[in-house]
C-alpha atoms as a PDB file:
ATOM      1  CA  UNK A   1      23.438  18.252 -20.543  1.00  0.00           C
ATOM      2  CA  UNK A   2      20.215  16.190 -21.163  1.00  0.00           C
ATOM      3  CA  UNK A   3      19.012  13.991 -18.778  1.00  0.00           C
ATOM      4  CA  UNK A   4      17.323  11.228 -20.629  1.00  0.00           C
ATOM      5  CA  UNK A   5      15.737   9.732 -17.365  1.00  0.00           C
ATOM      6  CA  UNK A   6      12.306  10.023 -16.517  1.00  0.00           C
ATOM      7  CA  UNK A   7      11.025  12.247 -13.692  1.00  0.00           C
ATOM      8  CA  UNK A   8       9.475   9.217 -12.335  1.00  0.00           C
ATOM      9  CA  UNK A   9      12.264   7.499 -12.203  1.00  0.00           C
ATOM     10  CA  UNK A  10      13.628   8.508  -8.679  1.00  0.00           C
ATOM     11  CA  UNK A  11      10.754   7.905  -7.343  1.00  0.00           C
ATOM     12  CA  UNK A  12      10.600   4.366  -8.355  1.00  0.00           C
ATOM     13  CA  UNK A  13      14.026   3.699  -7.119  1.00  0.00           C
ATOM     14  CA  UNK A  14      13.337   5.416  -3.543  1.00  0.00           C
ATOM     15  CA  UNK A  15      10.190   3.569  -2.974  1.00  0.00           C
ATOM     16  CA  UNK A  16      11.763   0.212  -4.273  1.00  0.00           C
ATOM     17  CA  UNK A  17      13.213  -0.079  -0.274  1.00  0.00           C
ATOM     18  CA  UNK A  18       9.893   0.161   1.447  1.00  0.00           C
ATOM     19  CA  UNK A  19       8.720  -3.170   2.805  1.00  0.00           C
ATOM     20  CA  UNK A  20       5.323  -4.246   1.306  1.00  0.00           C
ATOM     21  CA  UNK A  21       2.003  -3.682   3.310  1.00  0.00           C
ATOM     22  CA  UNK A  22      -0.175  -6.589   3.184  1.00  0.00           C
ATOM     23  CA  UNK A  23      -3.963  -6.355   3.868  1.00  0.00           C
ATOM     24  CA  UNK A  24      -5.647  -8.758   6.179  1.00  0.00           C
ATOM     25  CA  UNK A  25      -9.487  -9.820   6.115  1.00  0.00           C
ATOM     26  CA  UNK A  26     -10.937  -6.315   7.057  1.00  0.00           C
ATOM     27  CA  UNK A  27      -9.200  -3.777   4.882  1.00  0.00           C
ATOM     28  CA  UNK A  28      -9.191  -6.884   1.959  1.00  0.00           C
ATOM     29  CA  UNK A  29     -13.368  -6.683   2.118  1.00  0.00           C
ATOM     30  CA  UNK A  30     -13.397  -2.876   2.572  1.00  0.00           C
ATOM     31  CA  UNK A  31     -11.160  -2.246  -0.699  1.00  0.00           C
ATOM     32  CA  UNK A  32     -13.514  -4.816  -2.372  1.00  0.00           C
ATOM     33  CA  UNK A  33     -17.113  -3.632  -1.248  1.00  0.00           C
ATOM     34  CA  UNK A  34     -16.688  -0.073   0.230  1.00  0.00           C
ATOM     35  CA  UNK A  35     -13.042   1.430   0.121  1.00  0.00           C
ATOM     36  CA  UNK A  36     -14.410   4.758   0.788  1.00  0.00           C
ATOM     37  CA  UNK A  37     -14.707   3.739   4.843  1.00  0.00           C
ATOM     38  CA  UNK A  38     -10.879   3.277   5.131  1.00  0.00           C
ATOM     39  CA  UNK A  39     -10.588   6.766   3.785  1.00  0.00           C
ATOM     40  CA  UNK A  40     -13.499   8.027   6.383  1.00  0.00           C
ATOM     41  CA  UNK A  41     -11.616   6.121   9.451  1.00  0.00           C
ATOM     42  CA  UNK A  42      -8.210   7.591   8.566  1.00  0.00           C
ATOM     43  CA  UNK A  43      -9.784  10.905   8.214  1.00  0.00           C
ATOM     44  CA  UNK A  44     -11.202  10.205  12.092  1.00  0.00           C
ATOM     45  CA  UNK A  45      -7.137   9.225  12.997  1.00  0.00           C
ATOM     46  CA  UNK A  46      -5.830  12.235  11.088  1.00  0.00           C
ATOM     47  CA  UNK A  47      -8.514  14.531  13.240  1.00  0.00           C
ATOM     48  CA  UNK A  48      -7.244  12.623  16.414  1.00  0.00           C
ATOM     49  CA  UNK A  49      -3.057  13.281  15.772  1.00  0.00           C
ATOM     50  CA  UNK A  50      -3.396  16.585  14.989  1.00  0.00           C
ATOM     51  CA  UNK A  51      -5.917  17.481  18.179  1.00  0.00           C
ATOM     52  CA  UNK A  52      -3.529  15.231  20.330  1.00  0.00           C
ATOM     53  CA  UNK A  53       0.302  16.466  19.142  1.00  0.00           C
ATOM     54  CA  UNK A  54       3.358  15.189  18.755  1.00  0.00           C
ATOM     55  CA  UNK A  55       5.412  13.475  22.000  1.00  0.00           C
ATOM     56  CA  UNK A  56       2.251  11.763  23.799  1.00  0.00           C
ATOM     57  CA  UNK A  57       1.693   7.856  24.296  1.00  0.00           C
ATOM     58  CA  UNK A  58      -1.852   7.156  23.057  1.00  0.00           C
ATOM     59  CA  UNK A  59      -3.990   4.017  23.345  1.00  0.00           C
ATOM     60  CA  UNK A  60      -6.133   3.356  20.463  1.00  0.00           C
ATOM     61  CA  UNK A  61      -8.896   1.031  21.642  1.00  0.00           C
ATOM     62  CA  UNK A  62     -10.232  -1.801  18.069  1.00  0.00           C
ATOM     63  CA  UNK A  63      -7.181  -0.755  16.395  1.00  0.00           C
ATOM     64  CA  UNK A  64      -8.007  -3.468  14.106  1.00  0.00           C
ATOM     65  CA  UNK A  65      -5.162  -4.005  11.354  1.00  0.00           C
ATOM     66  CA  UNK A  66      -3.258  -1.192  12.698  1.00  0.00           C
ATOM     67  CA  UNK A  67      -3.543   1.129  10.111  1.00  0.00           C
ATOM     68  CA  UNK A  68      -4.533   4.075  12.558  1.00  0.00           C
ATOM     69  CA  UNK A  69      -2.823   3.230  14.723  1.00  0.00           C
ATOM     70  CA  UNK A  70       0.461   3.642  12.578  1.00  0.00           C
ATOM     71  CA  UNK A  71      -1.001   7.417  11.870  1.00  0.00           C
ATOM     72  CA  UNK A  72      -1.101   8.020  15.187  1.00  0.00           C
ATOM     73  CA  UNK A  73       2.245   6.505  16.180  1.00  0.00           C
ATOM     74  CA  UNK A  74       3.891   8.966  13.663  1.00  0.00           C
ATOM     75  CA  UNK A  75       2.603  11.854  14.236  1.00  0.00           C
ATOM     76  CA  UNK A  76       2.320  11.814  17.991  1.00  0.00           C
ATOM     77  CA  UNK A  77       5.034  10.190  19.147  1.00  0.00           C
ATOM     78  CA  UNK A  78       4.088   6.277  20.810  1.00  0.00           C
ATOM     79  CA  UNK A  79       0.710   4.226  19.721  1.00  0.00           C
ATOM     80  CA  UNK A  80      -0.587   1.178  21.153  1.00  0.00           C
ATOM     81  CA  UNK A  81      -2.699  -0.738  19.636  1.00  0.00           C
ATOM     82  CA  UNK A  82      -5.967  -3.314  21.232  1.00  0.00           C
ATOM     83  CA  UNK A  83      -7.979  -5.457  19.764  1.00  0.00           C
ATOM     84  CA  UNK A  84      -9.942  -8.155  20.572  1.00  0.00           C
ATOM     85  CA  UNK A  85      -9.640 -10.087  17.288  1.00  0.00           C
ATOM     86  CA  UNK A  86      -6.334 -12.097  17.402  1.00  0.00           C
ATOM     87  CA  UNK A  87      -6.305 -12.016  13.648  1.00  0.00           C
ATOM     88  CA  UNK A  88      -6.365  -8.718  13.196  1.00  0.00           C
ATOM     89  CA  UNK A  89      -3.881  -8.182  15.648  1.00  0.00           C
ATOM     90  CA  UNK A  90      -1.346 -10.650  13.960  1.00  0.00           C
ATOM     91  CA  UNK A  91      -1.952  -8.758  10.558  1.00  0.00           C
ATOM     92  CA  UNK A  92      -0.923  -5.359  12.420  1.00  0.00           C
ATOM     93  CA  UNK A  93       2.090  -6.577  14.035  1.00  0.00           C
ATOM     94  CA  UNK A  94       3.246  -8.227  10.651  1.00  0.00           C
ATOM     95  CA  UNK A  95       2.827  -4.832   8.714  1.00  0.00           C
ATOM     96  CA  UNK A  96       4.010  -2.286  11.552  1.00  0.00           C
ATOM     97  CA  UNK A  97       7.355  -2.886  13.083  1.00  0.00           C
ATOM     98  CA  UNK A  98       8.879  -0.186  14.861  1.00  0.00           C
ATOM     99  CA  UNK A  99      10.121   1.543  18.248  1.00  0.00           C
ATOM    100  CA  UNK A 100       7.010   3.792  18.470  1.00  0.00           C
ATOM    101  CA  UNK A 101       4.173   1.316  18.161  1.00  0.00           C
ATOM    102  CA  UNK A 102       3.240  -1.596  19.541  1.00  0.00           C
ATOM    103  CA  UNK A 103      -0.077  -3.864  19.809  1.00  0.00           C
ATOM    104  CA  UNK A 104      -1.694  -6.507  21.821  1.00  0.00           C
ATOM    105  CA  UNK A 105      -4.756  -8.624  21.708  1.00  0.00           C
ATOM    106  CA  UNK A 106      -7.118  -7.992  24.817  1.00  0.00           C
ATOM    107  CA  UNK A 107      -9.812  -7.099  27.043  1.00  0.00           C
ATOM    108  CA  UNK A 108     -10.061  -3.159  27.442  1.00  0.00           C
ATOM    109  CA  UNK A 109     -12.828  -4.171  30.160  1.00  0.00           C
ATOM    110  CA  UNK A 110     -10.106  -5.190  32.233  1.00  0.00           C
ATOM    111  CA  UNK A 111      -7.387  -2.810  33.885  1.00  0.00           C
ATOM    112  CA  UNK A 112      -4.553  -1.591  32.779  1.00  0.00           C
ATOM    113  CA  UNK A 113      -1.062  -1.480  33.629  1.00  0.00           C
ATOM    114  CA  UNK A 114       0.173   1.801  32.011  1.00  0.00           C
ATOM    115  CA  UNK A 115      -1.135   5.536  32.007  1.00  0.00           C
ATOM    116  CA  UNK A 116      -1.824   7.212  28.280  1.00  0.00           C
ATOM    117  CA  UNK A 117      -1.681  11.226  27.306  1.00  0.00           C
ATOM    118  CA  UNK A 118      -4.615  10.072  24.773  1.00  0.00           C
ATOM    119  CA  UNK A 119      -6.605   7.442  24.169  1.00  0.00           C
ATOM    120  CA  UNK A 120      -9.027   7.215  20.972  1.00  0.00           C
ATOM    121  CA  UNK A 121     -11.370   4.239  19.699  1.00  0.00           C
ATOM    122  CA  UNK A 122     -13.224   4.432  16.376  1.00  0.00           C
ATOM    123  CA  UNK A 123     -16.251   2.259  15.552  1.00  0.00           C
ATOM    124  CA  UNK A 124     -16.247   0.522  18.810  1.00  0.00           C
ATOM    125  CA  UNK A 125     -18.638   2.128  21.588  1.00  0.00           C
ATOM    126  CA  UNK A 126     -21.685   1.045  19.237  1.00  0.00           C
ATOM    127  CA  UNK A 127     -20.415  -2.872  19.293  1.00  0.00           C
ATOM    128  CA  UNK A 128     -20.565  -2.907  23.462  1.00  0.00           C
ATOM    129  CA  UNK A 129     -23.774  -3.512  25.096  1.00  0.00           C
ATOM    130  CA  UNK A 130     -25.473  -0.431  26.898  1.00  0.00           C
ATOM    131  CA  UNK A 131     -25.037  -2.472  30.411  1.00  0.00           C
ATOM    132  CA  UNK A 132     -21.069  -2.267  29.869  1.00  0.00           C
ATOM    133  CA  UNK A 133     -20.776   1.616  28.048  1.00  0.00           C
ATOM    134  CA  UNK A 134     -20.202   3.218  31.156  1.00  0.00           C
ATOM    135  CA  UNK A 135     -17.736   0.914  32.360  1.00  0.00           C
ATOM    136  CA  UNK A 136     -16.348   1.211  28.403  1.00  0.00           C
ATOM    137  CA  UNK A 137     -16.275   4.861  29.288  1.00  0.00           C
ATOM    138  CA  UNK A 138     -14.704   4.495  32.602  1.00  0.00           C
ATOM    139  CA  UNK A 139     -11.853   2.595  31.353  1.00  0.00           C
ATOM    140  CA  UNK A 140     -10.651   5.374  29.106  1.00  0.00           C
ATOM    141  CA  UNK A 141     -10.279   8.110  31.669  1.00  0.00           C
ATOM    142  CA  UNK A 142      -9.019   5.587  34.282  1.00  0.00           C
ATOM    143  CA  UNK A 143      -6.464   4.776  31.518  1.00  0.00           C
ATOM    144  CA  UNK A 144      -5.284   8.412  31.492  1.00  0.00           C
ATOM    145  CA  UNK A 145      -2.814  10.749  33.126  1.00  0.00           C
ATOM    146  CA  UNK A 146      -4.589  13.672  35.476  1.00  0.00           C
ATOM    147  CA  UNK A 147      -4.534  16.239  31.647  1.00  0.00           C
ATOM    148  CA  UNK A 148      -5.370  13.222  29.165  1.00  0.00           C
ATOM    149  CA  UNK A 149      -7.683  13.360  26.512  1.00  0.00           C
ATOM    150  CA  UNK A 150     -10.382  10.969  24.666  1.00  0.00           C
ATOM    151  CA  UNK A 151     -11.406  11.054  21.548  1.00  0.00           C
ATOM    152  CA  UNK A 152     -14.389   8.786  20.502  1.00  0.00           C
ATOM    153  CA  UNK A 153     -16.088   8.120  17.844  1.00  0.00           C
ATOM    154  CA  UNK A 154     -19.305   6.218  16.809  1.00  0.00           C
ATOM    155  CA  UNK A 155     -22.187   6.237  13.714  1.00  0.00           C
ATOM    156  CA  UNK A 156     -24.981   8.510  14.590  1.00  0.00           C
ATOM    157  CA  UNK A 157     -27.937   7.104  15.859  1.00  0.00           C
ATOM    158  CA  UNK A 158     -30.024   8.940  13.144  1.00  0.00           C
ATOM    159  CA  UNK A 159     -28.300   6.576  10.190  1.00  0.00           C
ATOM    160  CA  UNK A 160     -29.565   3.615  11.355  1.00  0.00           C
ATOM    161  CA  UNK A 161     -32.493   3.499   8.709  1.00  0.00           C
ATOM    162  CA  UNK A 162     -29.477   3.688   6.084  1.00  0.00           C
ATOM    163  CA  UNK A 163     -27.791   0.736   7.477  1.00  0.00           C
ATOM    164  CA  UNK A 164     -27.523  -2.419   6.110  1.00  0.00           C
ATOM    165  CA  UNK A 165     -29.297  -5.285   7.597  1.00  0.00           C
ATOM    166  CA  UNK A 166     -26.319  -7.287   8.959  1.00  0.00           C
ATOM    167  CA  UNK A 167     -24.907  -3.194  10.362  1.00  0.00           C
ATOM    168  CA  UNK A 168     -27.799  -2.839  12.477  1.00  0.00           C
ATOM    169  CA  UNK A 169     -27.326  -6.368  13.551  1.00  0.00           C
ATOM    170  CA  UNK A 170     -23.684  -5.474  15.097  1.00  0.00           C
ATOM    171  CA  UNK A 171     -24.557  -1.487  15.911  1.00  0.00           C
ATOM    172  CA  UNK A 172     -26.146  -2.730  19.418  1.00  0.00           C
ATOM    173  CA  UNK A 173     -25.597   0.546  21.317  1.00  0.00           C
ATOM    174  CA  UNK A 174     -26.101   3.585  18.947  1.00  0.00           C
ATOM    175  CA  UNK A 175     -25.899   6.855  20.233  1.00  0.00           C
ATOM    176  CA  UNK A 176     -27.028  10.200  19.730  1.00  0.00           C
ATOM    177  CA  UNK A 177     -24.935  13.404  19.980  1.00  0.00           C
ATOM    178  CA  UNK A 178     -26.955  14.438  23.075  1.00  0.00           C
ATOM    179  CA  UNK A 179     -26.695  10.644  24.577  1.00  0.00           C
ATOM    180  CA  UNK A 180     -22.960  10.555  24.080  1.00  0.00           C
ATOM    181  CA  UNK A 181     -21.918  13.972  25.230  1.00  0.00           C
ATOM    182  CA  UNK A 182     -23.976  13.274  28.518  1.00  0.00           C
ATOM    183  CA  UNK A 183     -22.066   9.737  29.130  1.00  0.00           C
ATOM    184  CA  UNK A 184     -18.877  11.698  28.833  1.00  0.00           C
ATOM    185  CA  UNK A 185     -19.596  14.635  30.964  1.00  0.00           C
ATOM    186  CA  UNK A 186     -19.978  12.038  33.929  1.00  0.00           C
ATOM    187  CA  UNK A 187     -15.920  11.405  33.722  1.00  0.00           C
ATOM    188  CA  UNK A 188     -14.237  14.174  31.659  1.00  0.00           C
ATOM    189  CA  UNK A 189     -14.079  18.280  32.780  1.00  0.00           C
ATOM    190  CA  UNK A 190     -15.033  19.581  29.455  1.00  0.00           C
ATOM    191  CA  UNK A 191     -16.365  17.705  26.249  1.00  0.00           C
ATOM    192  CA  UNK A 192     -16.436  18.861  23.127  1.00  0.00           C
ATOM    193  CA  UNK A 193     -18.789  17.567  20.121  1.00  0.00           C
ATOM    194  CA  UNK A 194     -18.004  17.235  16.623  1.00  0.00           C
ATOM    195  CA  UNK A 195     -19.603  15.288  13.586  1.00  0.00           C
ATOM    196  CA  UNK A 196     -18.472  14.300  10.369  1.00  0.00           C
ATOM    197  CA  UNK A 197     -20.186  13.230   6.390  1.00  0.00           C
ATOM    198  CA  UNK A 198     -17.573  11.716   4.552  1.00  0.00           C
ATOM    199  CA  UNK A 199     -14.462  12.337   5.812  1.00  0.00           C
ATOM    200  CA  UNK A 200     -14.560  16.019   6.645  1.00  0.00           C
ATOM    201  CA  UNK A 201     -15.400  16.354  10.203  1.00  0.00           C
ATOM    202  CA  UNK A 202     -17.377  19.678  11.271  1.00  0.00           C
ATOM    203  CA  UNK A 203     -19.240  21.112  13.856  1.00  0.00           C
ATOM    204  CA  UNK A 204     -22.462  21.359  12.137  1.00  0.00           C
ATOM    205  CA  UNK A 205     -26.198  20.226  13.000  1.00  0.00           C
ATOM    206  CA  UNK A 206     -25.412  16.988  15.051  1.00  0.00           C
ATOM    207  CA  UNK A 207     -28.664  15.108  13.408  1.00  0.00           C
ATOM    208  CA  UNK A 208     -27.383  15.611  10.131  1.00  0.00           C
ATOM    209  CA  UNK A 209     -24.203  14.187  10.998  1.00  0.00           C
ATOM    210  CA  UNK A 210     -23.433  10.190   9.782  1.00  0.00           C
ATOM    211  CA  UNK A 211     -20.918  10.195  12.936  1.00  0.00           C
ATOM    212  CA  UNK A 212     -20.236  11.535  15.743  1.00  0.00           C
ATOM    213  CA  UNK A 213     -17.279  12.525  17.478  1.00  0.00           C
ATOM    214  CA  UNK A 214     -16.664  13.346  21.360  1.00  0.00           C
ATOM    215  CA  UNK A 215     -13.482  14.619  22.455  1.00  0.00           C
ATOM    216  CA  UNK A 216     -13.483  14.429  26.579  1.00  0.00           C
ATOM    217  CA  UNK A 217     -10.439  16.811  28.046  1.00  0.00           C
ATOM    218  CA  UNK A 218      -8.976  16.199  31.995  1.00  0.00           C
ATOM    219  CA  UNK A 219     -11.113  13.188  33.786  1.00  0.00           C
ATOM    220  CA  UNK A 220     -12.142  13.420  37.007  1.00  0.00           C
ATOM    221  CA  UNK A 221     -11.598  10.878  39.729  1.00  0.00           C
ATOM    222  CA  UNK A 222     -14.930   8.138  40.060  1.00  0.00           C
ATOM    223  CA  UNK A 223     -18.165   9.222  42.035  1.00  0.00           C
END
């Protein structure tokens, strides 16, 4: 017997009950002037889940509109989201609604009440003054349990000259691979350095690298 449908057409009818994403201001600028980033930060997030693993709650630090953070929330279990931009945080609790994932709009400065297996943060170290990076960087491994990991990750201090005006502007606290993996040595046993060009992350010749990527395993206790 002939089926007359089309291929497509169970397809269509399974994704007709998925509830619509809607973009807010970031990822509505970032399709319209450079869609490739969202592609290079969701390669970062993919690169985080799969180092992290599945049952783990991770913290993900300028989660912005949540995408990420929904990647990690699937794939490892629990995500929460922060963000200092109540905006963005309104347009990621709108779009993700579910048991593993939840998001808030505050202060990472300031403590925090629960422990995290993981904690990652993408384009955000290079946005905090120098004065407050180590404090930046002693948050995360306070905010872990005693085997936790952190996985940052920032432009390379060697694009600048490639940025745009109003980029450089916001980049206040660029980093190179030797400056970072130095600042993370003072709180986490081992670190491990990666970079990335486009979205495929390596572990090639860290001045050639557009971003960087520092993955800081077990912190130790203050000095």
């Amino acid at each position: 017997m002939n089926d007359s449908r089309s291929k497509w057409d169970p397809v269509v009818e399974l994704m007709k009950g998925a509830e619509p994403v809607s973009f807010g201001a970031m990822h509505s600028y970032h399709c319209r002037h450079s869609p490739r980033r969202i592609l290079y930060t969701l390669s970062y997030y993919k690169f985080a889940a799969k180092l992290i693993g599945s049952k783990a709650r991770v913290l993900d630090i300028g989660c912005g509109e949540g995408l990420g953070t929904w990647m990690l929330a699937k794939e490892c279990g629990f995500a929460h989201g922060m963000d200092l931009d109540p905006d963005l945080i309104e347009t990621a609790k709108t779009n993700w609604c579910d048991d593993s994932i939840e998001f808030s709009c505050a202060n990472f400065l300031e403590p925090l009440r629960h422990k995290y297996q993981a904690v990652v943060n993408f384009d955000v170290i290079e946005h905090i003054r120098p004065d407050h990076a180590v404090a930046f960087i002693d948050g995360m491994a306070d905010s872990l349990s005693e085997h936790g990991i952190a996985i940052v990750g920032t432009p390379n201090e060697t694009t600048r000259k490639y940025a745009s005006e109003v980029t450089n502007i916001g980049h206040v606290n660029m980093y190179t691979s030797e400056r970072l993996e130095a600042e993370m040595k003072e709180r986490f046993t081992q670190v491990f350095m990666f970079g990335a060009n486009d979205e495929v992350v390596h572990t090639g010749f860290p001045p050639m690298c557009h971003y960087l990527l520092a993955v800081g395993v077990r912190p130790h206790p203050r000095v």
